[in-house]
C-alpha atoms as a PDB file:
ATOM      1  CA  UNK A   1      -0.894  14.955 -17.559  1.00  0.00           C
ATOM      2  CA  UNK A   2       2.497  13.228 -17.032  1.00  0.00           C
ATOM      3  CA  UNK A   3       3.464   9.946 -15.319  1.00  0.00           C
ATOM      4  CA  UNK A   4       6.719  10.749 -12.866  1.00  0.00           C
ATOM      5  CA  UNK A   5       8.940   7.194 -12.472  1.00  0.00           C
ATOM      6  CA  UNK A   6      11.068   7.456  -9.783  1.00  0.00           C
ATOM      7  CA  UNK A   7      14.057   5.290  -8.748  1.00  0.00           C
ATOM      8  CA  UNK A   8      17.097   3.311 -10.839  1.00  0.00           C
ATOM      9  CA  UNK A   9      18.100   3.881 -14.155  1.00  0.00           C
ATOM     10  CA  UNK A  10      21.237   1.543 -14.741  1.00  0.00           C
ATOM     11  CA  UNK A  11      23.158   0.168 -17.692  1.00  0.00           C
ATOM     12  CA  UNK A  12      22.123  -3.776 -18.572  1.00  0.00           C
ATOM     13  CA  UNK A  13      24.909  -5.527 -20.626  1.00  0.00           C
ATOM     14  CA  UNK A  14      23.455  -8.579 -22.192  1.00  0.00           C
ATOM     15  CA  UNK A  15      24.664 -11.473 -23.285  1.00  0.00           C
ATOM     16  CA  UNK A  16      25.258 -13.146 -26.393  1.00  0.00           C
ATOM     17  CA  UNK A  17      24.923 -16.459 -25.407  1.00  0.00           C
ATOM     18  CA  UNK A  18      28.521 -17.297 -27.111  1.00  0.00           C
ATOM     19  CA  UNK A  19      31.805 -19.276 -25.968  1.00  0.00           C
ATOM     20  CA  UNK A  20      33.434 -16.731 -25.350  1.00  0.00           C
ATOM     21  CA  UNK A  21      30.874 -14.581 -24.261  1.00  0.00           C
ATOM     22  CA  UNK A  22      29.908 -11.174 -25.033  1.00  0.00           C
ATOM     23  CA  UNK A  23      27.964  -8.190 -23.513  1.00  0.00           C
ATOM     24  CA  UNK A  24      26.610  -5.349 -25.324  1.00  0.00           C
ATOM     25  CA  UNK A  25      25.593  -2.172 -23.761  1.00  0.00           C
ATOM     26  CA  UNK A  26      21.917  -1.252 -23.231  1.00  0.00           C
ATOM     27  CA  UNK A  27      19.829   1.918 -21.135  1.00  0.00           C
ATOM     28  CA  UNK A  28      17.992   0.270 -18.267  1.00  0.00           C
ATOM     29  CA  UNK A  29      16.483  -0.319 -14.989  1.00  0.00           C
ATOM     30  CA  UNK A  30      13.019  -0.818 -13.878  1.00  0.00           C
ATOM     31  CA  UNK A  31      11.452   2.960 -13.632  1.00  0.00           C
ATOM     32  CA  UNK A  32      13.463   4.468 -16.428  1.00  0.00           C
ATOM     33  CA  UNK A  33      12.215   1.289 -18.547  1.00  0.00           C
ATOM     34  CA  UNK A  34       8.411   2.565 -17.731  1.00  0.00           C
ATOM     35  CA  UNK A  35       9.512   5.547 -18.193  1.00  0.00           C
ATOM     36  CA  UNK A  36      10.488   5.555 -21.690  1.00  0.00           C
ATOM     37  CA  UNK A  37       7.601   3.025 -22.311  1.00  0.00           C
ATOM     38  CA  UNK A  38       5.096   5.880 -21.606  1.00  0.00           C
ATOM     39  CA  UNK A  39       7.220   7.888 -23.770  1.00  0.00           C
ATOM     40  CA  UNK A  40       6.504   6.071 -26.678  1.00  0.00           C
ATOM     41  CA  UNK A  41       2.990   5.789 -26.003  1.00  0.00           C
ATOM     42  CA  UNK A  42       2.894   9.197 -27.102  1.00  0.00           C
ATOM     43  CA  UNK A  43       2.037  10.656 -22.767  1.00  0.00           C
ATOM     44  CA  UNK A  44       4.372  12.867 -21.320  1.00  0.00           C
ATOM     45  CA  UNK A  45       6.691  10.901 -19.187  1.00  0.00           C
ATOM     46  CA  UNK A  46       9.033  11.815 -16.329  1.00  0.00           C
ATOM     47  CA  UNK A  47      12.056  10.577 -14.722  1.00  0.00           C
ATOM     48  CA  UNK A  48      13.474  10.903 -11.555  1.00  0.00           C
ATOM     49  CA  UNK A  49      16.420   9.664 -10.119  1.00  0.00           C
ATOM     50  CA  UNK A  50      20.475   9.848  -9.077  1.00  0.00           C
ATOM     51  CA  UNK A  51      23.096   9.003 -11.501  1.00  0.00           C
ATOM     52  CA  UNK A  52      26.787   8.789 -11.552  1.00  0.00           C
ATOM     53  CA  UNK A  53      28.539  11.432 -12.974  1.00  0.00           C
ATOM     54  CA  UNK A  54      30.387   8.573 -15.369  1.00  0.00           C
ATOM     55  CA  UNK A  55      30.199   8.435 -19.028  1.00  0.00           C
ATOM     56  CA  UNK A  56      27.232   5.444 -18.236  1.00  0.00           C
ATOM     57  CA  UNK A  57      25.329   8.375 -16.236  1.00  0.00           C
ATOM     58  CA  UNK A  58      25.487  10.607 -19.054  1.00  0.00           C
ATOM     59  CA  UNK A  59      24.530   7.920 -21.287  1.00  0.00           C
ATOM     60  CA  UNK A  60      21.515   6.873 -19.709  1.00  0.00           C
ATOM     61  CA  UNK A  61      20.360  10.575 -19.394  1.00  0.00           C
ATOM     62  CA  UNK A  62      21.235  10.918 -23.179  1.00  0.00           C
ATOM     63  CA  UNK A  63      19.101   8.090 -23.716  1.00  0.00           C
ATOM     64  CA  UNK A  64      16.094   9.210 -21.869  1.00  0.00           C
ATOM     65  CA  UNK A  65      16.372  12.494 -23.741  1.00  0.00           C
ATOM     66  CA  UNK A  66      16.246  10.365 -26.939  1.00  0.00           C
ATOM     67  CA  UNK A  67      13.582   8.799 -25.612  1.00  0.00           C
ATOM     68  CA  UNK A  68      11.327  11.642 -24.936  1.00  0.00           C
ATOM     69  CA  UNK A  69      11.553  11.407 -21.629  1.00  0.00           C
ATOM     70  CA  UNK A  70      11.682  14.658 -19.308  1.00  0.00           C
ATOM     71  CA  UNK A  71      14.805  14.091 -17.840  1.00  0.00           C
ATOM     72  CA  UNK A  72      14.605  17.392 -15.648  1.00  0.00           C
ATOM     73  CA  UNK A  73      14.456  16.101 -12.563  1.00  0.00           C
ATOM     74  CA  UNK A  74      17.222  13.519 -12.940  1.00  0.00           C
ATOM     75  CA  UNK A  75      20.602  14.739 -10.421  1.00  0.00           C
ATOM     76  CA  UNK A  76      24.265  13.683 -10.970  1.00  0.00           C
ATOM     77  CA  UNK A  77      26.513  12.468  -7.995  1.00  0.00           C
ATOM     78  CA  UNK A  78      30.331  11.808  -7.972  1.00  0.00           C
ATOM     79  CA  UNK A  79      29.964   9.907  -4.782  1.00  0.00           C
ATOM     80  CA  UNK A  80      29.333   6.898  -6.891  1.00  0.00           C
ATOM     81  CA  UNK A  81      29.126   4.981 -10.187  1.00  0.00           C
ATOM     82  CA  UNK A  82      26.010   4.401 -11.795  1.00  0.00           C
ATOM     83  CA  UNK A  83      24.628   0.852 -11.121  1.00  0.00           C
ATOM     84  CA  UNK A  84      25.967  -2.039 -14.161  1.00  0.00           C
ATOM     85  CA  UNK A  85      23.247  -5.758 -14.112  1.00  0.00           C
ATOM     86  CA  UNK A  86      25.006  -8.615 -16.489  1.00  0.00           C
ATOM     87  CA  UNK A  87      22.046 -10.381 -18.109  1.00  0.00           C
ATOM     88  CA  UNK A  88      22.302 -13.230 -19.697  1.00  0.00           C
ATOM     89  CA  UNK A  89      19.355 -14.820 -21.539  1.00  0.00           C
ATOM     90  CA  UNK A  90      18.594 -19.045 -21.266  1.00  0.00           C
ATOM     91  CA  UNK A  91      16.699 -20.739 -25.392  1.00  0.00           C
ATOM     92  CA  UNK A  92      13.545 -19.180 -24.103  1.00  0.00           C
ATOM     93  CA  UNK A  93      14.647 -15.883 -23.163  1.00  0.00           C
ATOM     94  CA  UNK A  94      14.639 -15.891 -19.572  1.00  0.00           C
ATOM     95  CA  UNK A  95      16.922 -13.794 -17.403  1.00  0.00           C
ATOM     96  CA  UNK A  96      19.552 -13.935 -15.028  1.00  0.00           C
ATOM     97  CA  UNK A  97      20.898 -11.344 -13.131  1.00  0.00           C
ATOM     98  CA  UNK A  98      24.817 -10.415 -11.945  1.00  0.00           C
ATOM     99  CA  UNK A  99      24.422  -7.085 -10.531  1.00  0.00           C
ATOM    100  CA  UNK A 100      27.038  -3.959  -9.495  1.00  0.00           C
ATOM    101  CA  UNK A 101      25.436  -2.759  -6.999  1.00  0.00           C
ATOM    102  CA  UNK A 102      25.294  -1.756  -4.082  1.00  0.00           C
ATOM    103  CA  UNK A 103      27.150   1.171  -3.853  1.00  0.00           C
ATOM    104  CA  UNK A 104      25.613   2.741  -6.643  1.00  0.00           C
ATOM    105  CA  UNK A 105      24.435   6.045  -7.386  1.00  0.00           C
ATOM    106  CA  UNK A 106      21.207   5.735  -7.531  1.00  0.00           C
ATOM    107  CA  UNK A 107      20.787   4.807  -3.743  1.00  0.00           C
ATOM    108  CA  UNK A 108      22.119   8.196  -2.854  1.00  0.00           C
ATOM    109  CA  UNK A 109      18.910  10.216  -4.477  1.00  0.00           C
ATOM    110  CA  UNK A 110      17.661  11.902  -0.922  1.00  0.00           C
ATOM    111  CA  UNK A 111      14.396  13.474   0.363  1.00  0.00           C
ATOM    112  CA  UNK A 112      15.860  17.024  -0.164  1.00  0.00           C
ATOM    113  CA  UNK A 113      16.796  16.297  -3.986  1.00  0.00           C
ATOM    114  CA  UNK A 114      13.139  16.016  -5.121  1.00  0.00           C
ATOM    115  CA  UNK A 115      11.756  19.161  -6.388  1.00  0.00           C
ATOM    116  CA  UNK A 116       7.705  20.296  -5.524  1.00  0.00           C
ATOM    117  CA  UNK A 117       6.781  20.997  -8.957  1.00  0.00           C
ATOM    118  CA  UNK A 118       7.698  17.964 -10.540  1.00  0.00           C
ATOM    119  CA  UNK A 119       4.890  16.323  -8.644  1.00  0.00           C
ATOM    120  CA  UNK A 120       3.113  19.759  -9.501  1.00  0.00           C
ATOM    121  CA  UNK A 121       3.036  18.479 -13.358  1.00  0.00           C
ATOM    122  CA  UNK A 122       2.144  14.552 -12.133  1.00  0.00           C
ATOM    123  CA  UNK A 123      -0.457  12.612 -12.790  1.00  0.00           C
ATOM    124  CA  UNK A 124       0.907   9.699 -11.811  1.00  0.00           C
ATOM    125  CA  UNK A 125       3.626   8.566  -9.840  1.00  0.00           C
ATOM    126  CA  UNK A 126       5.408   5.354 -10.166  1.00  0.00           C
ATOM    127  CA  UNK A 127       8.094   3.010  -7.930  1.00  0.00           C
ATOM    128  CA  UNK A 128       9.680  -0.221  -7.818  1.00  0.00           C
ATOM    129  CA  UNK A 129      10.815  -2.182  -4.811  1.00  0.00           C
ATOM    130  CA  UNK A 130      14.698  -1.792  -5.831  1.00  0.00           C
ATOM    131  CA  UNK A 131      14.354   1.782  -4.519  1.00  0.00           C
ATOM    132  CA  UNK A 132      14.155   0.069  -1.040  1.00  0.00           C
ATOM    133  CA  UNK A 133      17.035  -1.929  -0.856  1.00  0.00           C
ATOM    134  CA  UNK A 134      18.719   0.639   1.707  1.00  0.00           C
ATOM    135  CA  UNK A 135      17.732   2.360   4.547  1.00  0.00           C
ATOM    136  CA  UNK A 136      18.072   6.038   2.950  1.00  0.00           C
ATOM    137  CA  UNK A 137      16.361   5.597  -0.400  1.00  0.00           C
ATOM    138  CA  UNK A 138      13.765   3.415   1.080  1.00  0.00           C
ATOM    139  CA  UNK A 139      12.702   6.982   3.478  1.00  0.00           C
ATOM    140  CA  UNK A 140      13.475   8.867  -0.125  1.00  0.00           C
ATOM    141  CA  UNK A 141      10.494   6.644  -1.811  1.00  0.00           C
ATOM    142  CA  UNK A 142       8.203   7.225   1.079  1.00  0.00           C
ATOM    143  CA  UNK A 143       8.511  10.773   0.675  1.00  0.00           C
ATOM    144  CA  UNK A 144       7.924  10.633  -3.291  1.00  0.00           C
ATOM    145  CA  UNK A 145       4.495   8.444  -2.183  1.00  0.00           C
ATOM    146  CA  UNK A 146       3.478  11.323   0.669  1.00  0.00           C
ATOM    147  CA  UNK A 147       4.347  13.911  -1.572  1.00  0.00           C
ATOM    148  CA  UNK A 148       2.053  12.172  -4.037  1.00  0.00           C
ATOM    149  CA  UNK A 149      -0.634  11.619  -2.189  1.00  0.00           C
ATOM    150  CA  UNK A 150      -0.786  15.355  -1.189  1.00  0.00           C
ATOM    151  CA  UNK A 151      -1.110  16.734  -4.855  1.00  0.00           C
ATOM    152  CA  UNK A 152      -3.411  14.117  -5.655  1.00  0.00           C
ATOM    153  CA  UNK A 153      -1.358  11.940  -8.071  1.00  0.00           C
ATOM    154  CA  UNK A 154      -1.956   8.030  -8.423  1.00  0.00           C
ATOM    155  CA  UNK A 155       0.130   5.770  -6.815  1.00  0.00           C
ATOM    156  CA  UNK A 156       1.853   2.738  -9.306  1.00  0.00           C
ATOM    157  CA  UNK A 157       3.898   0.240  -7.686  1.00  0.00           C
ATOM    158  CA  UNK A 158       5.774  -2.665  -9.151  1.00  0.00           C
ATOM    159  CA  UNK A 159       7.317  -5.010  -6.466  1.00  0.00           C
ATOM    160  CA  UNK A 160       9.772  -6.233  -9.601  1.00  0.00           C
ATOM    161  CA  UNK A 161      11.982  -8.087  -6.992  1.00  0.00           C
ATOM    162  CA  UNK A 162      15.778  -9.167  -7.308  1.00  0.00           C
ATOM    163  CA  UNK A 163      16.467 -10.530  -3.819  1.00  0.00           C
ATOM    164  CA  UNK A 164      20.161 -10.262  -4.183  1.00  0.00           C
ATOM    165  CA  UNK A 165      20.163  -6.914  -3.896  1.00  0.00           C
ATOM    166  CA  UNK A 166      18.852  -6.694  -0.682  1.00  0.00           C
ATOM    167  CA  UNK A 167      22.051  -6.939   1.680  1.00  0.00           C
ATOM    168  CA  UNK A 168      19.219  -8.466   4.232  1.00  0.00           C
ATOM    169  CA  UNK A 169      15.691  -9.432   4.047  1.00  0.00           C
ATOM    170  CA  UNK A 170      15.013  -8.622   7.441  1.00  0.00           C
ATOM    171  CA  UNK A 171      13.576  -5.438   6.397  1.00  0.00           C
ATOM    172  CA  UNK A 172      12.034  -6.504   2.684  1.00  0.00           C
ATOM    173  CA  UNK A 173       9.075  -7.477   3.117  1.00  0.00           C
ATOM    174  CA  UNK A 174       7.828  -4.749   5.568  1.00  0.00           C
ATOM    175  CA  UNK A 175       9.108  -2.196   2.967  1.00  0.00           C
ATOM    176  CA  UNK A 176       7.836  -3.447   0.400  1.00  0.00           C
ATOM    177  CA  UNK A 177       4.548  -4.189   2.164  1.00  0.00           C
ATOM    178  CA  UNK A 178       4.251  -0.475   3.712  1.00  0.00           C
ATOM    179  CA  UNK A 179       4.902   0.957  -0.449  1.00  0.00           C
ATOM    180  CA  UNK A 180       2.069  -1.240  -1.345  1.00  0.00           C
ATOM    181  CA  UNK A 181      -0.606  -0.305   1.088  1.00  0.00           C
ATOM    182  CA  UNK A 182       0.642   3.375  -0.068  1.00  0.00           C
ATOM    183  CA  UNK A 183      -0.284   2.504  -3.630  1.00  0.00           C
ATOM    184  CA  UNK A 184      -3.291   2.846  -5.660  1.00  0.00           C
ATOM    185  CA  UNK A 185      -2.088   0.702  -8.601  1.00  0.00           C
ATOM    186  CA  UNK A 186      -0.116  -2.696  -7.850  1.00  0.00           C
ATOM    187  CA  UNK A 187       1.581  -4.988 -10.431  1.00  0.00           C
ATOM    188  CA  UNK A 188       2.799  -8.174  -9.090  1.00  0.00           C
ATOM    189  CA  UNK A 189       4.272 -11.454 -10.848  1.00  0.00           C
ATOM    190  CA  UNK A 190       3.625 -14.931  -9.922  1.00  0.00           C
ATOM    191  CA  UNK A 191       6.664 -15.152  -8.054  1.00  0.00           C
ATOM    192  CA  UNK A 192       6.331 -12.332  -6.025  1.00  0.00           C
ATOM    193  CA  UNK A 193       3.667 -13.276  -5.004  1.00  0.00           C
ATOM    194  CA  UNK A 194       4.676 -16.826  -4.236  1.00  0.00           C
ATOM    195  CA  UNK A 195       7.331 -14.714  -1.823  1.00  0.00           C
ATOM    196  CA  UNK A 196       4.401 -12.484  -0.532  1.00  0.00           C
ATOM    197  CA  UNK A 197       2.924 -15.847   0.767  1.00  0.00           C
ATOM    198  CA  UNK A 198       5.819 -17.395   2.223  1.00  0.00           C
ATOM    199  CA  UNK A 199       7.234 -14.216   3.991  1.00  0.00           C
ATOM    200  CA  UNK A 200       4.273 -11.797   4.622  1.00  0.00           C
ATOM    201  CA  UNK A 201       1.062 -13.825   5.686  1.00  0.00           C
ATOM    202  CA  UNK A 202       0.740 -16.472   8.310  1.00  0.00           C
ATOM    203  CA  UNK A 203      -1.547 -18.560   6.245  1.00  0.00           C
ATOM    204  CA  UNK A 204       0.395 -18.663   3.202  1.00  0.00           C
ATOM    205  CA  UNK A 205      -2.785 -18.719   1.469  1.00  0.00           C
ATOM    206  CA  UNK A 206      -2.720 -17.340  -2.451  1.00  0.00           C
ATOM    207  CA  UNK A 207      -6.226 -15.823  -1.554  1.00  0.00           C
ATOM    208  CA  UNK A 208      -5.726 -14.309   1.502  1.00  0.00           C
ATOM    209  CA  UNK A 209      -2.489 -12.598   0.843  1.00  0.00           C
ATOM    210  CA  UNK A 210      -4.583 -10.893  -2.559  1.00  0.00           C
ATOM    211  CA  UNK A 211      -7.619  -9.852   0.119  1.00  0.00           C
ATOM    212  CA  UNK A 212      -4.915  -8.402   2.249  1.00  0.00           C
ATOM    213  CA  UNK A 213      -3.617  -6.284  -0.296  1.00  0.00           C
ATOM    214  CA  UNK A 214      -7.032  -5.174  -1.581  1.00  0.00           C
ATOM    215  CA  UNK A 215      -7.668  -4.597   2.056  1.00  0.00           C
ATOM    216  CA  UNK A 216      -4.294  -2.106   2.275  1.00  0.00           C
ATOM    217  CA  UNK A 217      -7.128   0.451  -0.024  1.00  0.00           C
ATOM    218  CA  UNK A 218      -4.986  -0.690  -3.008  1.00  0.00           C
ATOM    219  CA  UNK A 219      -7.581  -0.226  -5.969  1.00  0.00           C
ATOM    220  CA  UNK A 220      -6.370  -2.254  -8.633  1.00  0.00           C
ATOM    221  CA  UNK A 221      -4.306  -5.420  -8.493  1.00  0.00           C
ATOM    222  CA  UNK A 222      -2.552  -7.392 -11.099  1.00  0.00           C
ATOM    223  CA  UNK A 223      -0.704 -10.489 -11.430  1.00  0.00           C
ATOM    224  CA  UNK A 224       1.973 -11.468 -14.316  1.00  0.00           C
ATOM    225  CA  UNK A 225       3.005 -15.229 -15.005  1.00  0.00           C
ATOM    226  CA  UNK A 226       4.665 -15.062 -18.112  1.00  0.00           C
ATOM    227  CA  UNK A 227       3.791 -16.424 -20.791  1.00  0.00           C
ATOM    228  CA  UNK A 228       0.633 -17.692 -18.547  1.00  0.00           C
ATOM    229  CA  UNK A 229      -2.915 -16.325 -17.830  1.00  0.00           C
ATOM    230  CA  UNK A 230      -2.750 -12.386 -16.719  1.00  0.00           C
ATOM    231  CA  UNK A 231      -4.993 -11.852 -13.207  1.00  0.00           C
ATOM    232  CA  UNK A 232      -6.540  -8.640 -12.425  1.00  0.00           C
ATOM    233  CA  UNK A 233      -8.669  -7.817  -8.984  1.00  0.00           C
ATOM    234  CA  UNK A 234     -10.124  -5.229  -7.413  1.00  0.00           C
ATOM    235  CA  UNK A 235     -12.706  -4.960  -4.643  1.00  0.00           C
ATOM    236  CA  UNK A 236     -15.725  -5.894  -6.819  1.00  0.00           C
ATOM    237  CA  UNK A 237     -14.776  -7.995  -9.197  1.00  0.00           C
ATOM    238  CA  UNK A 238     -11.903 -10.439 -10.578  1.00  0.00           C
ATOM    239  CA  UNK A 239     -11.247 -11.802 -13.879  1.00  0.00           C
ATOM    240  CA  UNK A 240      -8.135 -13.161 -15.899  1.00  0.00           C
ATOM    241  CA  UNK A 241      -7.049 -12.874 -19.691  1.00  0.00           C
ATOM    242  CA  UNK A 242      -4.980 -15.012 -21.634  1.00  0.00           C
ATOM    243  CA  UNK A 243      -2.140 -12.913 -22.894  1.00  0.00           C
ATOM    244  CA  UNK A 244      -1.016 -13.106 -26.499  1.00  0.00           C
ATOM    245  CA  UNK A 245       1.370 -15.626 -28.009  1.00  0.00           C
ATOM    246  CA  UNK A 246       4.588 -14.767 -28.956  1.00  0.00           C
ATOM    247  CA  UNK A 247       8.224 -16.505 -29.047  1.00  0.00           C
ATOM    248  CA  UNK A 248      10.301 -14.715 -26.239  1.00  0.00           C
ATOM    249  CA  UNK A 249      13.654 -14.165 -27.263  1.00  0.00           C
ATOM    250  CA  UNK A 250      14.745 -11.785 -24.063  1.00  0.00           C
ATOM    251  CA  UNK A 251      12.258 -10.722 -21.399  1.00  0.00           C
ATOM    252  CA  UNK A 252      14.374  -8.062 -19.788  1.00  0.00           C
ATOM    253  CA  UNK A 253      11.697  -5.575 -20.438  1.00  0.00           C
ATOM    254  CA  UNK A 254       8.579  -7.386 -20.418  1.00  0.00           C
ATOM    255  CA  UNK A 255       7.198  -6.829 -17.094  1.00  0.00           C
ATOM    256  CA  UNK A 256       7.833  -2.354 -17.563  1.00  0.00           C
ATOM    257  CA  UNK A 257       6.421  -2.685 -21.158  1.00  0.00           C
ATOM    258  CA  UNK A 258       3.265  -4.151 -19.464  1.00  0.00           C
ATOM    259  CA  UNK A 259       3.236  -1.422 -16.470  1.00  0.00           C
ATOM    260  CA  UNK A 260       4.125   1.286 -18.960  1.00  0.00           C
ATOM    261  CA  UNK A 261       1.471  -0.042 -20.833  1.00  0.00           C
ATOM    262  CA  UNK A 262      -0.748   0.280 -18.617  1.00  0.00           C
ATOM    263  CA  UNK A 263       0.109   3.228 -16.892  1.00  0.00           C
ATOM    264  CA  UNK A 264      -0.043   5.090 -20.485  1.00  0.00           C
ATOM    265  CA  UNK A 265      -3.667   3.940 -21.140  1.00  0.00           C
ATOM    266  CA  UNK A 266      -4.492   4.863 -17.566  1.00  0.00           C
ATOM    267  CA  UNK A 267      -3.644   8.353 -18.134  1.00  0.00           C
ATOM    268  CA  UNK A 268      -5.494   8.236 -22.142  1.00  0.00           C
ATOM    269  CA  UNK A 269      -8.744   7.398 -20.213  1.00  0.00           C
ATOM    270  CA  UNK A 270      -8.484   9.794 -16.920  1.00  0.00           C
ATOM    271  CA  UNK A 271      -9.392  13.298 -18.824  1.00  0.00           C
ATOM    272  CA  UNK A 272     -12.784  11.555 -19.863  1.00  0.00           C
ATOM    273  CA  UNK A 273     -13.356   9.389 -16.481  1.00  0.00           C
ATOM    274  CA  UNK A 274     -11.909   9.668 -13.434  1.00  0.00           C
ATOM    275  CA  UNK A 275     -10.021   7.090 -11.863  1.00  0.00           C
ATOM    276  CA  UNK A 276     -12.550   5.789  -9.359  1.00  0.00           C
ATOM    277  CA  UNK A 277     -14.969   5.066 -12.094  1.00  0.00           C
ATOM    278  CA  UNK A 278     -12.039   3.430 -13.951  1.00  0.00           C
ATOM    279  CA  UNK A 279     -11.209   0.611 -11.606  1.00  0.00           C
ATOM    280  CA  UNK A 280     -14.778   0.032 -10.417  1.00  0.00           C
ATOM    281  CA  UNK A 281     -15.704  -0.846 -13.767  1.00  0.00           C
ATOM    282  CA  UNK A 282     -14.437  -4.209 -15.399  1.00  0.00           C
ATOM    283  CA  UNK A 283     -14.953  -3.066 -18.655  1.00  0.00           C
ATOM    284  CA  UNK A 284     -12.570  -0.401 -18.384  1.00  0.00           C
ATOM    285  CA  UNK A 285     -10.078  -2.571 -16.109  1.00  0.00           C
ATOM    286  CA  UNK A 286     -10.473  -5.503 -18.997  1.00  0.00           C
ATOM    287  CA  UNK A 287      -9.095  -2.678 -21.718  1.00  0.00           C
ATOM    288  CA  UNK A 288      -6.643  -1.774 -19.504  1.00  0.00           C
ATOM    289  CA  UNK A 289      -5.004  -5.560 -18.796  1.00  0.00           C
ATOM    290  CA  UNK A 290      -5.382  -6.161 -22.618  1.00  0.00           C
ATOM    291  CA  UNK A 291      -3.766  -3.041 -23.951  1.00  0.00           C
ATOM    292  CA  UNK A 292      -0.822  -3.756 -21.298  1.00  0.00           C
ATOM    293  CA  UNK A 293      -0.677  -7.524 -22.135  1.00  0.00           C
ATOM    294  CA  UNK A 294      -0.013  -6.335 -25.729  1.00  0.00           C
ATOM    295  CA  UNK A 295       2.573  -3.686 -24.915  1.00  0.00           C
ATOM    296  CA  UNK A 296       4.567  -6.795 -22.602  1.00  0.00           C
ATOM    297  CA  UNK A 297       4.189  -9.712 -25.296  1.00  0.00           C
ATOM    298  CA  UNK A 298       5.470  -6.988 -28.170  1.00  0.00           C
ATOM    299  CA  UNK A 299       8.550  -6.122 -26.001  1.00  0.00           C
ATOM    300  CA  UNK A 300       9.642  -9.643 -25.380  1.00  0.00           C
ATOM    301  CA  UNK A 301      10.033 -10.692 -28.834  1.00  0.00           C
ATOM    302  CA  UNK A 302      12.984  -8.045 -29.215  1.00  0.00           C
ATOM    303  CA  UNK A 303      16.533  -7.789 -27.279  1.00  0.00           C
ATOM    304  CA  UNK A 304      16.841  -4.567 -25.044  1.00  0.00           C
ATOM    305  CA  UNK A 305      15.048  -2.877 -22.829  1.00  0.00           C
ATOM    306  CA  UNK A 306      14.687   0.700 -24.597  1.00  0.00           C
ATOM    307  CA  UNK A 307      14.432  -0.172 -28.423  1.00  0.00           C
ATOM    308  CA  UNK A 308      12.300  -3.413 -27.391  1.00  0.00           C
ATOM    309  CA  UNK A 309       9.227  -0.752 -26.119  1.00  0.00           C
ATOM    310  CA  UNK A 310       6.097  -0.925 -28.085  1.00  0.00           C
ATOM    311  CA  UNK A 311       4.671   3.080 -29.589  1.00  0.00           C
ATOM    312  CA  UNK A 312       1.003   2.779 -29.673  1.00  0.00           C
ATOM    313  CA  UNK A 313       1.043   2.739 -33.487  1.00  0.00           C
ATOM    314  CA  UNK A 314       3.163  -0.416 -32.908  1.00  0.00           C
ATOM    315  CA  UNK A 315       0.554  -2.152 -30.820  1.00  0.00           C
ATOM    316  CA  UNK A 316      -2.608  -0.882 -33.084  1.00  0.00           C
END
């Protein structure tokens, strides 16, 4: 049972905070963070994606290697560089983003790259919205979800939004909209879904944007607020927990420990229950939430993406 990420891998250089300032190097990127998080949660973990053939492309495929993570699927293009984000980090360790991209290699991954028995070996199949930015990958991701659906796999989506890399938002929110009625599994933040409101439903009701996305057949939705109360919904119950508390020194990786998190202990429980069952009972959906609230409170307390990612001996 394996859990396929597809989209960016890129290189974050973070900030030291000094006068002058100073970036170190780290492995990134939204999927290949999940990706390497269900790594170290001990399931076998996939990633799939377009890198430049630069010595930051080889890196980040060294480091998913390192990792654990099958890196297989992964193609190389000299068409472009791989994708650079500056991060620098404000006294409680929240982000903000200067990124390199577009052009960047990872928008030129195409339909005809993907190979049929990497979803052969899925279980689960995970995107983020950054995979939609442009017109080409966006049609790449909705093959990766029909391809999906047709073996059977589960469908993860974190919207994970950075507006400024969207050259327009005249087509965001319809993308990301038409990935998240194709998903099974949807992880939003407060914020995004803040945006959801203001740009996707007339009403800009909280409630009615949440039914709307339980309506798309999406079985299992969660909301993120930092430090805050974690949400969870489906279409028979609700609930919240209180995450736990922990100083944040960087929170680059917070929000993919949480989804690999989640995603990880998904795929622990499916050989004993299947899915359905899973999400229809709030038992299960409760030990879900908690495990991944764990898994996102342990990663913000280090600096990284990669080396901040919990094992599952380091959450027990």
């Amino acid at each position: 049972m394996s859990v396929i990420c597809f989209g960016e891998a890129l290189i974050d250089f973070l900030s030291d905070g000094g006068t002058p300032e100073s970036f170190t190097k780290y492995a990134g990127g939204a999927p290949a963070n999940v990706s390497v998080a269900v790594a170290k949660q001990g399931i076998d973990s996939i990633f799939c994606g377009m890198l430049g053939d630069d010595m930051f492309g080889h890196f980040l495929k060294d480091e998913l290697s390192n990792q654990q993570v099958n890196t297989d699927f992964v193609k190389f293009t000299s068409q472009a560089k791989t994708a650079l984000a500056f991060v620098s980090l404000d006294s409680d360790g929240d982000r903000s983003f200067s990124f390199y991209r577009p052009p960047a290699a990872d928008l030129l991954f195409r339909e005809e790259d993907f190979e049929e028995n990497m979803f052969e070996q899925g279980t689960i199949l995970h995107v983020c919205s950054n995979s939609l930015t442009e017109k080409n990958i966006y049609l790449s991701t909705v093959t990766a979800m029909e391809r999906a659906k047709q073996h059977g796999l589960i469908k993860s989506f974190d919207m994970n939004l950075r507006e400024n890399l969207w050259p327009s938002m005249n087509h965001c929110v319809d993308r990301i909209w038409h990935i998240m009625s194709q998903s099974d599994v949807v992880k939003l933040s407060k914020e995004e879904l803040v945006f959801l409101n203001t740009h996707a439903h007339p009403s800009k009701d909280e409630q009615n944007t949440i039914e709307a996305i339980l309506s798309s057949k999406v079985k299992l939705l969660v909301i993120t607020d930092g430090a805050n109360d974690i949400r969870y919904f489906t279409e028979q119950f609700s609930g919240y927990i209180t995450p736990p508390n922990v100083k944040a020194v960087d929170t680059t990786a917070g929000g993919d420990a949480f989804v690999g998190g989640l995603l990880a202990e998904l795929t622990r429980k499916l050989p004993q229950t299947p899915f359905e069952e899973i999400v229809s009972s709030e038992a299960q959906v409760l030990d879900l939430v908690n495990f991944s609230a764990k898994c996102g409170a342990y990663a913000v307390t280090r600096f990284g993406s990669f080396v901040s990612l919990p094992s599952n001996h380091d959450i027990e």
